[in-house]
PDB file of N, CA and C in Angstrom:
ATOM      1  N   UNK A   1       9.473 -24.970 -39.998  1.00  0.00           N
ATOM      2  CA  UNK A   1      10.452 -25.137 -38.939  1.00  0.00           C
ATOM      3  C   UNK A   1      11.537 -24.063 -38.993  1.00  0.00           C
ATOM      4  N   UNK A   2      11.912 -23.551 -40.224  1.00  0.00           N
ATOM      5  CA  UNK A   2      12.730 -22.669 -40.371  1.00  0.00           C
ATOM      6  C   UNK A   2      12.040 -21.299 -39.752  1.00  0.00           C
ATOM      7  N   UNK A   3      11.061 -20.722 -39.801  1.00  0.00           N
ATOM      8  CA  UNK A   3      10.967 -19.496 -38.546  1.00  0.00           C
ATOM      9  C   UNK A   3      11.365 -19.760 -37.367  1.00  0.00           C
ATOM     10  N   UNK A   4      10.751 -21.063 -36.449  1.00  0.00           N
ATOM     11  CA  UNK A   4      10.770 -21.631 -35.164  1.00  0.00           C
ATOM     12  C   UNK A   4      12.428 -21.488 -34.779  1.00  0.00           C
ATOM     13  N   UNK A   5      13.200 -21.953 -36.086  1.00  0.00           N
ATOM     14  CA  UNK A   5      14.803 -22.138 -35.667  1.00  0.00           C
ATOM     15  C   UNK A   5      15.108 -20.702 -35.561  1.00  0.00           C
ATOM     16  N   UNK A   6      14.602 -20.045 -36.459  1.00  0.00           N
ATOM     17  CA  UNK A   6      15.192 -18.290 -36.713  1.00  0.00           C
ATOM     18  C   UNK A   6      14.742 -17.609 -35.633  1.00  0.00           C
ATOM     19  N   UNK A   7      14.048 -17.845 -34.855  1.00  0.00           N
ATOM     20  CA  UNK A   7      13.146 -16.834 -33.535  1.00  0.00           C
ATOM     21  C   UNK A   7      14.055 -17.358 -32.189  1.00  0.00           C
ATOM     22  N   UNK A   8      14.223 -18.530 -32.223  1.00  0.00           N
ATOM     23  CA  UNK A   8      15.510 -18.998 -31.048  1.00  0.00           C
ATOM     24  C   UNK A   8      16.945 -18.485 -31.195  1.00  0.00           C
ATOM     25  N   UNK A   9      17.639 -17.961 -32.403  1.00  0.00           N
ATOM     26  CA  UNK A   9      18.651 -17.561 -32.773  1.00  0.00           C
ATOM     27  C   UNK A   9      18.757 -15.912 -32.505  1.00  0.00           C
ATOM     28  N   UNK A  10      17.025 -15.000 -32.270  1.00  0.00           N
ATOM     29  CA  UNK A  10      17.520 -13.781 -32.175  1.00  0.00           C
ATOM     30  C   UNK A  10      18.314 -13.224 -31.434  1.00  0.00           C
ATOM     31  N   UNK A  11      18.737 -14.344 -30.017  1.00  0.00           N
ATOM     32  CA  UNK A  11      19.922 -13.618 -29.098  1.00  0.00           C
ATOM     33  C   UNK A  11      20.971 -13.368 -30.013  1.00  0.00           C
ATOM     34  N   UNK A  12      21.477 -14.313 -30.794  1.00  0.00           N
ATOM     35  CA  UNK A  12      22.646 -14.139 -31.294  1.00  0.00           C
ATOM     36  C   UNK A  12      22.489 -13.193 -32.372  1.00  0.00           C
ATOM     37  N   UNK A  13      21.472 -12.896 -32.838  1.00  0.00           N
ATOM     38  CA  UNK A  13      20.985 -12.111 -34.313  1.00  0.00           C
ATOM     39  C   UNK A  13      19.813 -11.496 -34.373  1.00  0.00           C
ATOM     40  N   UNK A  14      19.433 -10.627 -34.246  1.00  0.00           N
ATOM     41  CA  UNK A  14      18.290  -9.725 -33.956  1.00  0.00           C
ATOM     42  C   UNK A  14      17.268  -9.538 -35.107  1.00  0.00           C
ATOM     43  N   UNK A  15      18.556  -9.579 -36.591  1.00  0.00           N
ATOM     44  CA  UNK A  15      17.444  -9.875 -37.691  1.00  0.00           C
ATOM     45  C   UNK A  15      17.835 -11.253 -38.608  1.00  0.00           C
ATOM     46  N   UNK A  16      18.088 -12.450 -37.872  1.00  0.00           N
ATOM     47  CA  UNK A  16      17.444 -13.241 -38.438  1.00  0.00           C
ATOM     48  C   UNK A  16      16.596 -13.867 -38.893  1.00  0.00           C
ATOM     49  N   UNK A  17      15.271 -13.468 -38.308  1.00  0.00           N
ATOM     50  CA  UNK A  17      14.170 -13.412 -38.625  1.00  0.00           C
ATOM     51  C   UNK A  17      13.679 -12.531 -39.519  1.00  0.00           C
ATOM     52  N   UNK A  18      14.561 -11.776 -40.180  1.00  0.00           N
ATOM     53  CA  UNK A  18      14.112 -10.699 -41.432  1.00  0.00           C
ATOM     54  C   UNK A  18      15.026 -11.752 -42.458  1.00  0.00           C
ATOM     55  N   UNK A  19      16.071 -12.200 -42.061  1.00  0.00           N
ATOM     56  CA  UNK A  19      16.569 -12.879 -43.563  1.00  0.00           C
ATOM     57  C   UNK A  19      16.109 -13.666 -43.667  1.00  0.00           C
ATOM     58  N   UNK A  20      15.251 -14.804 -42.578  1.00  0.00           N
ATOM     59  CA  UNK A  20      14.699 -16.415 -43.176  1.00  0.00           C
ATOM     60  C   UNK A  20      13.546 -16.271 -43.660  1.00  0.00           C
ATOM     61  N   UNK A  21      12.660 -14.934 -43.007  1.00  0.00           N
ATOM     62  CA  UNK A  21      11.542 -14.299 -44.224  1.00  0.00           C
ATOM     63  C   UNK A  21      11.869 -14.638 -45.793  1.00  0.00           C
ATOM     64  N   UNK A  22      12.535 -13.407 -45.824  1.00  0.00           N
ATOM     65  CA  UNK A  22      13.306 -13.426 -46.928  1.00  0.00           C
ATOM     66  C   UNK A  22      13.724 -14.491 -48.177  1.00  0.00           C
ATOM     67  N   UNK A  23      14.727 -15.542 -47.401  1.00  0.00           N
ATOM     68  CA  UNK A  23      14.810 -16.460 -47.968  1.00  0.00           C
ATOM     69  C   UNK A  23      13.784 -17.633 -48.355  1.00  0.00           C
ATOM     70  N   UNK A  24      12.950 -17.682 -47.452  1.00  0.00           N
ATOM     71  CA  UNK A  24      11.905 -18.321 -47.370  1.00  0.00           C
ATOM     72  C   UNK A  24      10.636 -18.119 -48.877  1.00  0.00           C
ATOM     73  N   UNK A  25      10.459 -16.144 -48.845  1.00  0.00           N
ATOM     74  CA  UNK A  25       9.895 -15.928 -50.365  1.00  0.00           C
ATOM     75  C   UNK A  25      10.763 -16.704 -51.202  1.00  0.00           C
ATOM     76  N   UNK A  26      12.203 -16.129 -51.496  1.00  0.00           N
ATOM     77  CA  UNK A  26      13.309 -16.374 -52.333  1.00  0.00           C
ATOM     78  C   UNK A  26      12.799 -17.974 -52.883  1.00  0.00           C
ATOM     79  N   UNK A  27      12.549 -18.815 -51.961  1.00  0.00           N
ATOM     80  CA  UNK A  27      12.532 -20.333 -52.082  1.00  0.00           C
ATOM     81  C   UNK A  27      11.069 -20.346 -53.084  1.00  0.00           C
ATOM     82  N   UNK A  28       9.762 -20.004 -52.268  1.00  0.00           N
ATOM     83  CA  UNK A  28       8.297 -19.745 -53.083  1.00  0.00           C
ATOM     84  C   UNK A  28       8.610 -19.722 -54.589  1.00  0.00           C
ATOM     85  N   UNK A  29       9.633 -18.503 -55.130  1.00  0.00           N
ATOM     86  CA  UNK A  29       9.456 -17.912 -56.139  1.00  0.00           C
ATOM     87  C   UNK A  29      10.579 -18.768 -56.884  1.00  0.00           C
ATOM     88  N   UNK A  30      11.612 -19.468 -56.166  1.00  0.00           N
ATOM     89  CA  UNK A  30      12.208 -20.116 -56.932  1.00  0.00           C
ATOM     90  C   UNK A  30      11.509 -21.681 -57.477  1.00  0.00           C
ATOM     91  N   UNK A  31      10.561 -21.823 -56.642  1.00  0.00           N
ATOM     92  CA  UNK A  31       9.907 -23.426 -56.944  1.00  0.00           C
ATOM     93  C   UNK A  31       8.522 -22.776 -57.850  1.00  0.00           C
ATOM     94  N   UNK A  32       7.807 -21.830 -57.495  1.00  0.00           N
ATOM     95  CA  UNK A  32       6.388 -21.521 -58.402  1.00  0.00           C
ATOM     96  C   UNK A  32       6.777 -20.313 -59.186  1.00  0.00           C
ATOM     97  N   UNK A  33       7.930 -19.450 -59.477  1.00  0.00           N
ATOM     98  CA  UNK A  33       8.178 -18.446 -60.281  1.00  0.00           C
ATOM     99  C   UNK A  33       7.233 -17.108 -59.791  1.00  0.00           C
ATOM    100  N   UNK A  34       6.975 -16.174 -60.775  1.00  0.00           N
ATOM    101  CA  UNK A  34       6.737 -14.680 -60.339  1.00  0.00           C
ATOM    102  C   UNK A  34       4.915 -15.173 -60.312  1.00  0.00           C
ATOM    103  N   UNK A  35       4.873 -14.575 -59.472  1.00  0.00           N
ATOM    104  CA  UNK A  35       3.250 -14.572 -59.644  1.00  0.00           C
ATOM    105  C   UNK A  35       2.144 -13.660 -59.418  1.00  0.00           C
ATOM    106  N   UNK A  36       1.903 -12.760 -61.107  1.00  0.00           N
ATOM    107  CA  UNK A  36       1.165 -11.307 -60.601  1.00  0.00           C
ATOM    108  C   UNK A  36      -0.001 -11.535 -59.395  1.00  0.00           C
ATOM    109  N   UNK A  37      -0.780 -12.695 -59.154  1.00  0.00           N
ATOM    110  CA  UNK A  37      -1.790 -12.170 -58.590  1.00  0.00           C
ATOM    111  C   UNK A  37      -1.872 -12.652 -57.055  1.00  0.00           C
ATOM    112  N   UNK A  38      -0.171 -12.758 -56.330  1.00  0.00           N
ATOM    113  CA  UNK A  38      -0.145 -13.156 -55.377  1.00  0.00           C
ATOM    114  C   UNK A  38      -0.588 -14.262 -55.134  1.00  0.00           C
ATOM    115  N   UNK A  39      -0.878 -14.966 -55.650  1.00  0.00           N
ATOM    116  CA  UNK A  39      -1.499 -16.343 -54.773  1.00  0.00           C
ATOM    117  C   UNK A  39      -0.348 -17.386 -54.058  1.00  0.00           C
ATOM    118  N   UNK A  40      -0.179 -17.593 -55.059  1.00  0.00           N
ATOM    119  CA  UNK A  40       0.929 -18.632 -54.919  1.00  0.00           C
ATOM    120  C   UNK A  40       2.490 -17.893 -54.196  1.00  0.00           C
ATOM    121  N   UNK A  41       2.378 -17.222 -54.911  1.00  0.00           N
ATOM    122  CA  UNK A  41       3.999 -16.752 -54.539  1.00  0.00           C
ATOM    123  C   UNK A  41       3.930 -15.337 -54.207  1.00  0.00           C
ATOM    124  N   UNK A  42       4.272 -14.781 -53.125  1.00  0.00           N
ATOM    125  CA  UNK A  42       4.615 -13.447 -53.032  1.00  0.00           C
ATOM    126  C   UNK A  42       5.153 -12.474 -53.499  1.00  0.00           C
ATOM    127  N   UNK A  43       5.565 -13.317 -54.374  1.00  0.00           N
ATOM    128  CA  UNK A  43       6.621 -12.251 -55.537  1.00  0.00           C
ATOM    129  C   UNK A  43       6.286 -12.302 -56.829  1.00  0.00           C
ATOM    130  N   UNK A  44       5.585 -10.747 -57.380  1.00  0.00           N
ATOM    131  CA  UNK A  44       5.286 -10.533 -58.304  1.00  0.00           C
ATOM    132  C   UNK A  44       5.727 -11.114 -59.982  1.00  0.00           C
ATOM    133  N   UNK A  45       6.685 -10.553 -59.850  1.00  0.00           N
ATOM    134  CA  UNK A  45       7.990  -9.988 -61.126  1.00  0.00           C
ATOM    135  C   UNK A  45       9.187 -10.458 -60.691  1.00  0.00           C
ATOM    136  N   UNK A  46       9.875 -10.986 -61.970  1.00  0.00           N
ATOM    137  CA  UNK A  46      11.272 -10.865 -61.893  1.00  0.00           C
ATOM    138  C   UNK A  46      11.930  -9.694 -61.436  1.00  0.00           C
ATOM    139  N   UNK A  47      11.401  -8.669 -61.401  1.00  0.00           N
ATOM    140  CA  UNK A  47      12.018  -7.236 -61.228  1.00  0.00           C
ATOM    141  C   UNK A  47      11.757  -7.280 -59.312  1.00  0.00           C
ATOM    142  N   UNK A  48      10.750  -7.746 -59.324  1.00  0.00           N
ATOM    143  CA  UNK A  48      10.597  -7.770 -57.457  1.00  0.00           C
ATOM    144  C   UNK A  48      11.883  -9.324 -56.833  1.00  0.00           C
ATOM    145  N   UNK A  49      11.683  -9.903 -57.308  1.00  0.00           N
ATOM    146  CA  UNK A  49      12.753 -10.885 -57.101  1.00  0.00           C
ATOM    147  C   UNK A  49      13.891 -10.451 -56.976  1.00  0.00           C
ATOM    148  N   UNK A  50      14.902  -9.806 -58.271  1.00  0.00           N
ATOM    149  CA  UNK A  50      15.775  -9.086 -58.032  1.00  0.00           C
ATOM    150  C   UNK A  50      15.843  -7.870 -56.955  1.00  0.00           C
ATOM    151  N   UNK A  51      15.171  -7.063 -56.725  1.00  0.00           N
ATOM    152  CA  UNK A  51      15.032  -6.702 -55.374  1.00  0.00           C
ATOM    153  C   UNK A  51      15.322  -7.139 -54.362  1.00  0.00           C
ATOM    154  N   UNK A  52      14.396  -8.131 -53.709  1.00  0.00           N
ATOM    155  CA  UNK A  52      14.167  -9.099 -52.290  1.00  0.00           C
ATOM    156  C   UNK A  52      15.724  -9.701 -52.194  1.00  0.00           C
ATOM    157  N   UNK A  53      16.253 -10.228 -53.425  1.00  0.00           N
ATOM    158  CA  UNK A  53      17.952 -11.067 -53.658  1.00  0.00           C
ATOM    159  C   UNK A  53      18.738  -9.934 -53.389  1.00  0.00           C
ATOM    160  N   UNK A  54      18.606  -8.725 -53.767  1.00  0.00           N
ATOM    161  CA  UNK A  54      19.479  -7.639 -53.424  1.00  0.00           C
ATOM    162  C   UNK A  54      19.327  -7.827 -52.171  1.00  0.00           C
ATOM    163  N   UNK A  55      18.156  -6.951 -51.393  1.00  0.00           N
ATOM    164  CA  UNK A  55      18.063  -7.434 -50.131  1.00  0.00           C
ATOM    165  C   UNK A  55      18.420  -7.709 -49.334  1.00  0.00           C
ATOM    166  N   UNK A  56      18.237  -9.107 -49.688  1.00  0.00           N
ATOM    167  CA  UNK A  56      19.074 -10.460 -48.881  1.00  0.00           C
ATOM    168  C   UNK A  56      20.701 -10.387 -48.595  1.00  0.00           C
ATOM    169  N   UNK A  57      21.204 -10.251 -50.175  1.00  0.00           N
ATOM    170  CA  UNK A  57      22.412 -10.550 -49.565  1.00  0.00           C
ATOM    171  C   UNK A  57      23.204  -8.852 -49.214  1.00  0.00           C
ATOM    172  N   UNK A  58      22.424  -7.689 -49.133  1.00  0.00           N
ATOM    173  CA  UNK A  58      22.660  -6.370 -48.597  1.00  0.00           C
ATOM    174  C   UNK A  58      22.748  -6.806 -46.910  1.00  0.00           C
ATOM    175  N   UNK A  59      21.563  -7.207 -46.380  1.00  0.00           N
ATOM    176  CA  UNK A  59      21.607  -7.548 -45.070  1.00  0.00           C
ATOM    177  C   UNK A  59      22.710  -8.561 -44.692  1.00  0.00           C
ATOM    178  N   UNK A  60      22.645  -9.453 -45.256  1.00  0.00           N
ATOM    179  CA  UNK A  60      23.340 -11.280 -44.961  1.00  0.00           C
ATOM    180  C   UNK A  60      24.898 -10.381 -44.598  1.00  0.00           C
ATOM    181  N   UNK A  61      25.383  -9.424 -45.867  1.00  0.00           N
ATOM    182  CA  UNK A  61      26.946  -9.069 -45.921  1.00  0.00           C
ATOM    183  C   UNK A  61      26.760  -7.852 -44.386  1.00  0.00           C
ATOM    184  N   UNK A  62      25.891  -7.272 -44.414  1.00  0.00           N
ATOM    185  CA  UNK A  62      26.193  -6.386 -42.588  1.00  0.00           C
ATOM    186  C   UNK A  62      26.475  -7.453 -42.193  1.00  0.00           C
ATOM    187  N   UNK A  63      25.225  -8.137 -41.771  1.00  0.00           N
ATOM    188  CA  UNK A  63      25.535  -9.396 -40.667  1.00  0.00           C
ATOM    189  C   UNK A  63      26.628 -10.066 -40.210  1.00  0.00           C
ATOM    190  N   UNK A  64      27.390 -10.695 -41.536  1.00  0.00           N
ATOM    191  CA  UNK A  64      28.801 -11.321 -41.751  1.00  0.00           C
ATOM    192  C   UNK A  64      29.979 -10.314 -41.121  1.00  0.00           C
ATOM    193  N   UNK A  65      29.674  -8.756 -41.260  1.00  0.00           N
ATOM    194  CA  UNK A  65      30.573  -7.614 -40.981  1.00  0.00           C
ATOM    195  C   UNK A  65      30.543  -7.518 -39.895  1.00  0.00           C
ATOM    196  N   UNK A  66      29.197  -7.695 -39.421  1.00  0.00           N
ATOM    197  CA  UNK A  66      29.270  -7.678 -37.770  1.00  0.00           C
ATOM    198  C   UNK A  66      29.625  -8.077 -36.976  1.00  0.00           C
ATOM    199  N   UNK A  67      29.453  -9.847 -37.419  1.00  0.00           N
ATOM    200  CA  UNK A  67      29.775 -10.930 -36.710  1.00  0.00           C
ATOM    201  C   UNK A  67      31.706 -10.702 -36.629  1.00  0.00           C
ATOM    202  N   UNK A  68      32.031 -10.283 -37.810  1.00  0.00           N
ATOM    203  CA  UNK A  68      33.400 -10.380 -37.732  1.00  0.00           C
ATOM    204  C   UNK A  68      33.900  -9.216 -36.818  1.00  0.00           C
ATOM    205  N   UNK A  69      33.579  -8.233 -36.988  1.00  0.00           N
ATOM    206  CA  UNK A  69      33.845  -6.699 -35.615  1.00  0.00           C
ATOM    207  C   UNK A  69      33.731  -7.208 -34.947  1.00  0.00           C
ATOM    208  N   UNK A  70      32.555  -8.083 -34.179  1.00  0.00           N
ATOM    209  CA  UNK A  70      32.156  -8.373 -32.609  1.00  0.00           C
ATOM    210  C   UNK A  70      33.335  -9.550 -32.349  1.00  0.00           C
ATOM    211  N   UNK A  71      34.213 -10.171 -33.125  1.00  0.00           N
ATOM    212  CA  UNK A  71      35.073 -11.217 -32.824  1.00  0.00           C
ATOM    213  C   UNK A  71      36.289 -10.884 -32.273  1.00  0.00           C
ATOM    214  N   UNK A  72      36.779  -9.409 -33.091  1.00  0.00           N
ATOM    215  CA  UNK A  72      37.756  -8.970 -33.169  1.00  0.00           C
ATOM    216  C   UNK A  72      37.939  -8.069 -31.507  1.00  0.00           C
TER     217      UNK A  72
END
């Protein structure tokens, strides 16, 4: 349900649908951990995790920056 909500929101946000991706692995890897051979989880390594979390909150903080410019 969480894509379905994120694809109705792109008026307001164009890449919300790149962060609920995102968060969505984030969640995989936080309930089944790293998993070399892809099955389960999309995320390899702790080292790819830390990545994707960089990521996340690299994009999330534009977003927040934006939202606040476009207010002002």
């Amino acid at each position: 349900m969480l894509m379905e909500v994120a694809s109705k929101l792109t008026e307001r946000s164009a890449d919300i649908v790149e962060l609920t991706s995102l968060a969505l692995v984030m969640h995989e890897y936080q309930y089944n951990g790293p998993d070399p051979t892809s099955v389960i989880s999309k995320i390899t390594s702790d080292e790819i995790a830390r990545q994707v979390i960089a990521k996340f909150i690299a994009r999330a903080k534009e977003l927040i920056m934006q939202a606040r410019e476009s207010r002002n």
